[in-house]
Protein backbone atom coordinates (compact mmCIF):
# COMPACT_ATOMS: atom_id res chain seq x y z
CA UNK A 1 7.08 47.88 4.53
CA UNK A 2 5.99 47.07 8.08
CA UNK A 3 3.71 43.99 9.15
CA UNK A 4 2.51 42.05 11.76
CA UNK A 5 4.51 38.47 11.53
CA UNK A 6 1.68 36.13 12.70
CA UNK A 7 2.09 37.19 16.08
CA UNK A 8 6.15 36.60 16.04
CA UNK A 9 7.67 39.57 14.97
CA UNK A 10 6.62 43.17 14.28
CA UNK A 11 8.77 45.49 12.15
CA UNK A 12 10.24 45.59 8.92
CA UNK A 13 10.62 42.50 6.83
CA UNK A 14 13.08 42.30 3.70
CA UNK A 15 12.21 39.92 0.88
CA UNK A 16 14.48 37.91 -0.71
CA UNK A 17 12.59 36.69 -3.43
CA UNK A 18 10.08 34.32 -4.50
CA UNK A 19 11.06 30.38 -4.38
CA UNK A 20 8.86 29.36 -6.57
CA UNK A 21 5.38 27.44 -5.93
CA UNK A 22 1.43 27.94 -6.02
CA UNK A 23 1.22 29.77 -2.91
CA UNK A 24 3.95 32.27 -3.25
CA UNK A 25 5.99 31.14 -0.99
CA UNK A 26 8.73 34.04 0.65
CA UNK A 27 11.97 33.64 2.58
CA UNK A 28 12.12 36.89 4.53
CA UNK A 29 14.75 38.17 7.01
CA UNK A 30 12.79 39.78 10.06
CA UNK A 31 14.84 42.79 11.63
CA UNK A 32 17.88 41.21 10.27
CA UNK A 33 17.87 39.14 13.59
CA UNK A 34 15.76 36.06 12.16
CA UNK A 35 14.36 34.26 9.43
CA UNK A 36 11.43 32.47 8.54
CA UNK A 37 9.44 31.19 5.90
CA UNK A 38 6.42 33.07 4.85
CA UNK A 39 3.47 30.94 3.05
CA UNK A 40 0.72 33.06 2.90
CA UNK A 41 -0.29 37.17 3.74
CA UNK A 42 -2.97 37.34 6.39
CA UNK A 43 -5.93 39.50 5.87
CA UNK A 44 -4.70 42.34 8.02
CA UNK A 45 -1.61 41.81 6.07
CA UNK A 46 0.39 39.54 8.44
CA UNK A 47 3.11 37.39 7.12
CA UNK A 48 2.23 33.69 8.07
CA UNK A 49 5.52 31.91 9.29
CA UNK A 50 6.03 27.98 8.62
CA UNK A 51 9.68 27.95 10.38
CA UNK A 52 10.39 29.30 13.75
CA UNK A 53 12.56 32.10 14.54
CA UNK A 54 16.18 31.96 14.46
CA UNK A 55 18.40 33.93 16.66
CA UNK A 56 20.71 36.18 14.82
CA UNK A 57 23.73 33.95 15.65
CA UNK A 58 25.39 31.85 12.35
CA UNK A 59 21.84 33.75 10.34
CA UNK A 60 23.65 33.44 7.16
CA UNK A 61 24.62 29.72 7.67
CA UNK A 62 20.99 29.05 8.92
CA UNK A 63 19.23 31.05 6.12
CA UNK A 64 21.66 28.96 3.72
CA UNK A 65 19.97 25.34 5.36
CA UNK A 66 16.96 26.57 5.15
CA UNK A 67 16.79 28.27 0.83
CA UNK A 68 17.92 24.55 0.58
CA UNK A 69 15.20 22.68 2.55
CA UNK A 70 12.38 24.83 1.75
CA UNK A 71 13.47 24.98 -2.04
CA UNK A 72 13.51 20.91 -2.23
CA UNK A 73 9.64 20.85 -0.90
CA UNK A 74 8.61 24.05 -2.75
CA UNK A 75 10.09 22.56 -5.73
CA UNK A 76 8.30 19.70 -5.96
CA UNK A 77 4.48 21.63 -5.97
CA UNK A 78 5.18 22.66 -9.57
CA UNK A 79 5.13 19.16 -10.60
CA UNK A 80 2.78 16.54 -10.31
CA UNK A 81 1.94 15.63 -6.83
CA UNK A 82 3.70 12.04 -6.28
CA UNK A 83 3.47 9.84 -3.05
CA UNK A 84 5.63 7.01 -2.05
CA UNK A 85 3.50 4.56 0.00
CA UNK A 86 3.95 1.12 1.39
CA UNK A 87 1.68 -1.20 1.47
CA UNK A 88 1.76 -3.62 4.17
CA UNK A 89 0.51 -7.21 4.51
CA UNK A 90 -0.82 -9.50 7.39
CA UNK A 91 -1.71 -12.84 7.36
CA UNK A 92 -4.43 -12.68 10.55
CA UNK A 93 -5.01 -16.28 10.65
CA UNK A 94 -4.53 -18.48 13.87
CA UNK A 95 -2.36 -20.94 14.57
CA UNK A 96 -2.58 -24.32 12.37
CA UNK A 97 -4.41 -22.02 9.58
CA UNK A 98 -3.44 -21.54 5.89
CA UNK A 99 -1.02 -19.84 4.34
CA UNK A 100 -0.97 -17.93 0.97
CA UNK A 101 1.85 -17.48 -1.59
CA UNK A 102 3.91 -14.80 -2.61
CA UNK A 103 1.07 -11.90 -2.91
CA UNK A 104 0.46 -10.02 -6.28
CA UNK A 105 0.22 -6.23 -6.35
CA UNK A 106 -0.76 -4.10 -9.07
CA UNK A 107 -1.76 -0.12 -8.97
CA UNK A 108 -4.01 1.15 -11.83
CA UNK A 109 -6.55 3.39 -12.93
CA UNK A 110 -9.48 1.14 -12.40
CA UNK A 111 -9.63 -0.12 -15.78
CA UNK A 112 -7.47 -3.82 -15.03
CA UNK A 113 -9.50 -7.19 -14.71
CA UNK A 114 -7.61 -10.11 -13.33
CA UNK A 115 -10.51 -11.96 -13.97
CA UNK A 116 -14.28 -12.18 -14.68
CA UNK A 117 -16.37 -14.41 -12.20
CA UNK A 118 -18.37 -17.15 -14.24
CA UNK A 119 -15.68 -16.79 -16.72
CA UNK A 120 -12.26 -19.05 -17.56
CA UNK A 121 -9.57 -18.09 -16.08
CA UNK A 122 -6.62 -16.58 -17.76
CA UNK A 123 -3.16 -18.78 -18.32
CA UNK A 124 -1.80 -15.94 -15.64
CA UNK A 125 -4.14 -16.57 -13.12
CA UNK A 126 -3.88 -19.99 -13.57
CA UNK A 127 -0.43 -20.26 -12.46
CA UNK A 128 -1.36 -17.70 -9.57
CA UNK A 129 -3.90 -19.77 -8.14
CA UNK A 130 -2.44 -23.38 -8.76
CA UNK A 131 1.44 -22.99 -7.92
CA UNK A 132 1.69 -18.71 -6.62
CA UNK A 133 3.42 -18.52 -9.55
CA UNK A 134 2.97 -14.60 -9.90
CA UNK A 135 5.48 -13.88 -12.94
CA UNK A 136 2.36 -13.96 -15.97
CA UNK A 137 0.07 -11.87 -14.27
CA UNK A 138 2.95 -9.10 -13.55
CA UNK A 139 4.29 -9.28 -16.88
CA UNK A 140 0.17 -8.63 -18.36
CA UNK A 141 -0.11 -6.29 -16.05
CA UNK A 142 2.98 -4.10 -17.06
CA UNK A 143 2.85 -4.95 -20.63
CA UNK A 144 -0.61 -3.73 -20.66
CA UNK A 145 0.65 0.29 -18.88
CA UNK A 146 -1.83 -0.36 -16.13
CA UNK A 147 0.83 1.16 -13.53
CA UNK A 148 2.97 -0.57 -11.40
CA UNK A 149 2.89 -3.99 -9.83
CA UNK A 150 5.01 -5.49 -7.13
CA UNK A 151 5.17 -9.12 -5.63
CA UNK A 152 6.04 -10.26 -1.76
CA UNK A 153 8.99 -13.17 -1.73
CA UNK A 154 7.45 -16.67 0.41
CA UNK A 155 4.51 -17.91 1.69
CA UNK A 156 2.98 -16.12 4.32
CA UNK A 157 1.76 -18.21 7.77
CA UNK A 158 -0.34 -16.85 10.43
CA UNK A 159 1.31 -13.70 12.35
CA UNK A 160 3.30 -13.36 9.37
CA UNK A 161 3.87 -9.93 7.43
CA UNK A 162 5.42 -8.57 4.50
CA UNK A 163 6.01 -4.68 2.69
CA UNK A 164 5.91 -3.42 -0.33
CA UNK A 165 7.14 -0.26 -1.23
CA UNK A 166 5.51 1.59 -4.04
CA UNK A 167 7.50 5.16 -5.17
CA UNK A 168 6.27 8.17 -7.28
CA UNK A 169 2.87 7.29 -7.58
CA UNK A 170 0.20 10.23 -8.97
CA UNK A 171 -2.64 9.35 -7.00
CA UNK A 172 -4.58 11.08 -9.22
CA UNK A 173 -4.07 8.97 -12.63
CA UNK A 174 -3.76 5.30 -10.43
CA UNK A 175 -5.02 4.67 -7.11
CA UNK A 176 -6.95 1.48 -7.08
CA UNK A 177 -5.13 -1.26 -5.68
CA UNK A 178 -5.46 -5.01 -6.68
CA UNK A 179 -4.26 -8.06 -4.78
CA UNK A 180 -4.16 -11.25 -5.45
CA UNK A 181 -2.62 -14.64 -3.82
CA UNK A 182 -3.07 -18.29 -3.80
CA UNK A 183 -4.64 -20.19 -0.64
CA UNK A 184 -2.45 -22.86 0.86
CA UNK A 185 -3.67 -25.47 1.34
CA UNK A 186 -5.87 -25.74 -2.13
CA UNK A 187 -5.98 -26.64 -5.90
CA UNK A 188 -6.73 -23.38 -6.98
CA UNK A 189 -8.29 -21.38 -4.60
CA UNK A 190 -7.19 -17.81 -4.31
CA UNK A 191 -8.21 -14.73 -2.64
CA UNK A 192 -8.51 -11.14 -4.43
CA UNK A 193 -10.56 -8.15 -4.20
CA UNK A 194 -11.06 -7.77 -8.26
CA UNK A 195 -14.50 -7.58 -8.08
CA UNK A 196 -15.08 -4.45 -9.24
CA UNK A 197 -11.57 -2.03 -9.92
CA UNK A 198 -9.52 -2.93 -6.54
CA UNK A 199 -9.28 -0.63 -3.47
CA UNK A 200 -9.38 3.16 -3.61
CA UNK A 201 -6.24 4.38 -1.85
CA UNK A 202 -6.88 7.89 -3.26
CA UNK A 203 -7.35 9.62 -0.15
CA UNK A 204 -4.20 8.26 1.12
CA UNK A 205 -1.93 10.98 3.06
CA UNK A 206 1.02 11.30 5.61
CA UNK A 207 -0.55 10.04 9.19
CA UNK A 208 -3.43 8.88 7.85
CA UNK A 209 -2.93 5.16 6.75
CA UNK A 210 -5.79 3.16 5.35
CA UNK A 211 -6.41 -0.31 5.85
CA UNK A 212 -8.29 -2.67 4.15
CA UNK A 213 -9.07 -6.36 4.76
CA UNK A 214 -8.56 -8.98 2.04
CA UNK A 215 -11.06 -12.22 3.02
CA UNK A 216 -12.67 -12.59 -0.44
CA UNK A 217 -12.48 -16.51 -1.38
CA UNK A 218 -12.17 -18.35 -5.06
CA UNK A 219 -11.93 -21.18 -6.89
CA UNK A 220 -10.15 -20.63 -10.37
CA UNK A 221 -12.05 -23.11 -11.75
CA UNK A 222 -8.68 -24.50 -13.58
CA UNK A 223 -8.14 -28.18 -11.33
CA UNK A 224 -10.21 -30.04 -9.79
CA UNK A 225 -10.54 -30.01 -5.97
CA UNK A 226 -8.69 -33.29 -5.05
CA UNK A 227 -5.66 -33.94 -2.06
CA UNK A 228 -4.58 -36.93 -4.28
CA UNK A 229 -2.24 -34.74 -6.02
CA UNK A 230 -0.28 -33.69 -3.34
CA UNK A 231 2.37 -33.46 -2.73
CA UNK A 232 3.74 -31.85 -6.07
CA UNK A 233 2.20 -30.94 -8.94
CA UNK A 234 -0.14 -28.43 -6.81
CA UNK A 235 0.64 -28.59 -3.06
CA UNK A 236 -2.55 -28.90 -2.28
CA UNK A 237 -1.47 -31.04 1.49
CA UNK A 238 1.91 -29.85 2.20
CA UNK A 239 2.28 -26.35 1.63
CA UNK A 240 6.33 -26.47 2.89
CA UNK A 241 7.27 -27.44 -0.53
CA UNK A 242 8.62 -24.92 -2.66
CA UNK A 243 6.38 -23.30 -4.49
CA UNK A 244 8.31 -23.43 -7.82
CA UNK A 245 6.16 -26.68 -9.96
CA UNK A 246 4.35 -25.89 -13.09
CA UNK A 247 0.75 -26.53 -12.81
CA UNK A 248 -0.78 -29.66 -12.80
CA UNK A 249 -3.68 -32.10 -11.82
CA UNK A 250 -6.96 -32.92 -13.34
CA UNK A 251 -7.77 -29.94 -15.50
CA UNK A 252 -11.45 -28.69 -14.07
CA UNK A 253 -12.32 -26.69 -17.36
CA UNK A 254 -14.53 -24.70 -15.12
CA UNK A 255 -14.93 -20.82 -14.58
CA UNK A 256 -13.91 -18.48 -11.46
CA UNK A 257 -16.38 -18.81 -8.72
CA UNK A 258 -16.30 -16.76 -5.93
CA UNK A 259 -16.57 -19.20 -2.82
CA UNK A 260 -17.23 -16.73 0.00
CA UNK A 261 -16.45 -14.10 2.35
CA UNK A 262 -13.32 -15.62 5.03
CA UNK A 263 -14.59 -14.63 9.04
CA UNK A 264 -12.81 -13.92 12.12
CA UNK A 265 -13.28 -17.04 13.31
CA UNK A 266 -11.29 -19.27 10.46
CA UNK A 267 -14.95 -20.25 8.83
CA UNK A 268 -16.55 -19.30 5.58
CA UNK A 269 -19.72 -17.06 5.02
CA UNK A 270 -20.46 -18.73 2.11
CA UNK A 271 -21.78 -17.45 -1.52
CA UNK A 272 -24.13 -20.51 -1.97
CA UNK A 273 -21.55 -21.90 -4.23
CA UNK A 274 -22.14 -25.97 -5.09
CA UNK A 275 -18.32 -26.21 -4.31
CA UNK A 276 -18.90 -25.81 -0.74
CA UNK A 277 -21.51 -27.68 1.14
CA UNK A 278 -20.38 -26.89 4.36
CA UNK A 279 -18.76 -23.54 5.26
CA UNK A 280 -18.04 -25.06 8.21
CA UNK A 281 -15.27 -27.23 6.68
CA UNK A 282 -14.38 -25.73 3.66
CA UNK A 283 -12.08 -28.34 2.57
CA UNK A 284 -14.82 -31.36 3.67
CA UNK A 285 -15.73 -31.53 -0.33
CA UNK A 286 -12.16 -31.92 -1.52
CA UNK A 287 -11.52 -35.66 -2.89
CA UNK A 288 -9.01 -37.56 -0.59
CA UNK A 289 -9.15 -35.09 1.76
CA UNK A 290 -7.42 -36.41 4.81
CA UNK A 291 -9.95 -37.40 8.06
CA UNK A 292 -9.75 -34.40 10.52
CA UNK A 293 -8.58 -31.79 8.16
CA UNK A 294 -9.90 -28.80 8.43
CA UNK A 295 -7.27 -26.00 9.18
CA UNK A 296 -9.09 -22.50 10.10
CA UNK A 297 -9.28 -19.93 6.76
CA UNK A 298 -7.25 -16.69 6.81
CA UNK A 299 -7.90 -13.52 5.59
CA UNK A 300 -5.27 -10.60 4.98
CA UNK A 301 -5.11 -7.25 6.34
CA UNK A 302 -3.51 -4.75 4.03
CA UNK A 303 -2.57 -1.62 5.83
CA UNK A 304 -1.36 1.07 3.53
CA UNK A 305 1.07 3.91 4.86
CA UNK A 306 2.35 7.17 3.16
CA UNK A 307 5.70 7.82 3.50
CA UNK A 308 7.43 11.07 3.64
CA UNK A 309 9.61 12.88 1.50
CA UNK A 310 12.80 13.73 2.94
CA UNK A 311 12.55 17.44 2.10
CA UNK A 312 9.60 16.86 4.85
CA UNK A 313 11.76 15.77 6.86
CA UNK A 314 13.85 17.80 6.70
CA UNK A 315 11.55 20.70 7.39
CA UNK A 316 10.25 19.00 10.43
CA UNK A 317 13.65 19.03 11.78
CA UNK A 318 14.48 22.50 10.64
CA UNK A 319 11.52 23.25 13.08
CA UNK A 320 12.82 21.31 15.95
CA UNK A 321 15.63 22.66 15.76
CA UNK A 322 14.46 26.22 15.77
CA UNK A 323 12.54 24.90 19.15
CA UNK A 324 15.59 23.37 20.41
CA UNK A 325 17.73 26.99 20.15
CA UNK A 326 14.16 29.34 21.70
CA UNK A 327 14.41 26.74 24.24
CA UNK A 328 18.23 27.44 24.93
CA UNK A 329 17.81 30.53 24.73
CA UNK A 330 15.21 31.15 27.06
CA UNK A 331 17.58 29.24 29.82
């Protein structure tokens, strides 16, 4: 049969089969002088090319390289669509500001509650918010076939970052995201954006990050508020020490109140919350509290990034290098 190649070739095209897919997709040989990869059939009957042109030179070799890139991303659209993403975290504070902990992760469906404001906190948010110990939570989480869940390693300071790198994930079944981390200095103060099922990463795709801003402020409501216990059990003055104590201090027997939203400018926009009488100086209620202390808040900035397959890649450079040769070629 003879058609019109999407404005590359004219002339008659021989099939070499279906590779499998949705839409059909062809490997054809154009005049036996190039190939190409043929996703769709124009209204006036064109073939619609995906790959450049090759010159007739080595065609076997090249059509070879190419059945075996094309069939690795064709493949894969007769399964479930899965993404690998990483998620990426920045502590946006200034200098002298707090720190957090190691930084829980979890991807679900929407249906996981790390906790319930005006309610007691569970023994796995306990340990997150007094010592960052994130092992209970993660362990609930996974138990529980909410989806996956991943941790950063260390505290985090202002300027500091750290990745996670979540693979195979059906964005379809679990794309809310839920964080969680413990505020250094503090008690038991933690941020998290739990408040209703986490951020929707769903529309997530290649070149088209999403980022989100984690400033959401809480007390667990699990020890009181007092510097007198630091250094260890809770690290509430010296956040350098390791992060490894059970926790400890004056049990509060209180519930999860949500403190306020954390500004650009290290202060507190605050819920109205007895716990804080002064946004201003968020730590100015704390018992023992040192004179002058009063280190700037920090909020997070969580910047999530698809990343592609390496059959993509792979057909990228497929077409660069079909550029590369018309370019050559042309000289």
């Amino acid at each position: 049969m003879t058609q019109r190649a999407a404005g590359r070739f004219t002339g008659k095209f021989e099939k070499l089969g279906y590779l499998g897919g949705g839409r059909k997709t062809r490997l054809v040989i154009a005049d036996k002088s190039a190939v190409g990869l043929c996703s769709s059939i124009g209204e006036d009957g064109s073939q619609i090319f995906l790959f450049s042109s090759f010159p007739p030179m080595n065609l076997k070799f090249r059509l070879l390289a190419t059945v075996l890139s094309v069939a690795g991303v064709i493949g894969a659209t007769s399964h479930a669509q899965t993404t690998d993403f990483r998620v990426t975290i920045e502590n946006t504070g200034q200098t002298g500001g707090t720190w957090v902990t190691p930084v829980f992760a979890g991807l679900h469906d929407g249906t996981f509650d790390l906790f319930q404001g005006g309610q007691a906190a569970s023994a796995g948010l306990e340990l997150l918010a007094e010592v960052g110990m994130n092992g209970t939570v993660t362990s609930d989480f996974e138990s529980g076939g909410f989806g996956q869940a991943q941790n950063t390693n260390g505290v985090l300071m202002p300027f500091d970052s750290a990745s996670l790198l979540f693979q195979g994930v059906d964005l379809t079944a679990t794309s809310q995201l839920t964080l969680a981390t413990m505020l250094l200095p503090s008690n038991d103060w933690f941020l998290s954006n739990d408040i209703t099922s986490g951020f929707d990463i769903s529309g997530l795709s290649v070149g088209n990050p999403l980022t989100f801003t984690l400033d959401r402020l809480y007390d667990a409501g699990t020890e009181v508020n007092d510097f007198a216990f630091a250094p260890p059990p809770n690290q509430a003055f010296d956040p350098s020490l390791p992060v490894s104590m059970p926790p400890g201090g004056l049990d509060e027997n209180g519930t999860v109140t949500f403190l306020g939203t954390i500004q650009s400018d290290g202060t507190l926009a605050s819920s109205g919350s007895p716990i804080i009488s002064d946004p201003t100086d968020p730590f100015g209620d704390f018992a023992g509290v040192p004179s002058g202390f009063s280190p700037g808040l920090s909020s997070l900035r969580i910047t999530v990034t698809a990343v592609p397959e390496p059959s993509s890649l792979a057909v990228i450079g497929l077409m660069a290098g079909g550029a590369v040769l018309r370019r050559r070629r042309k000289s």
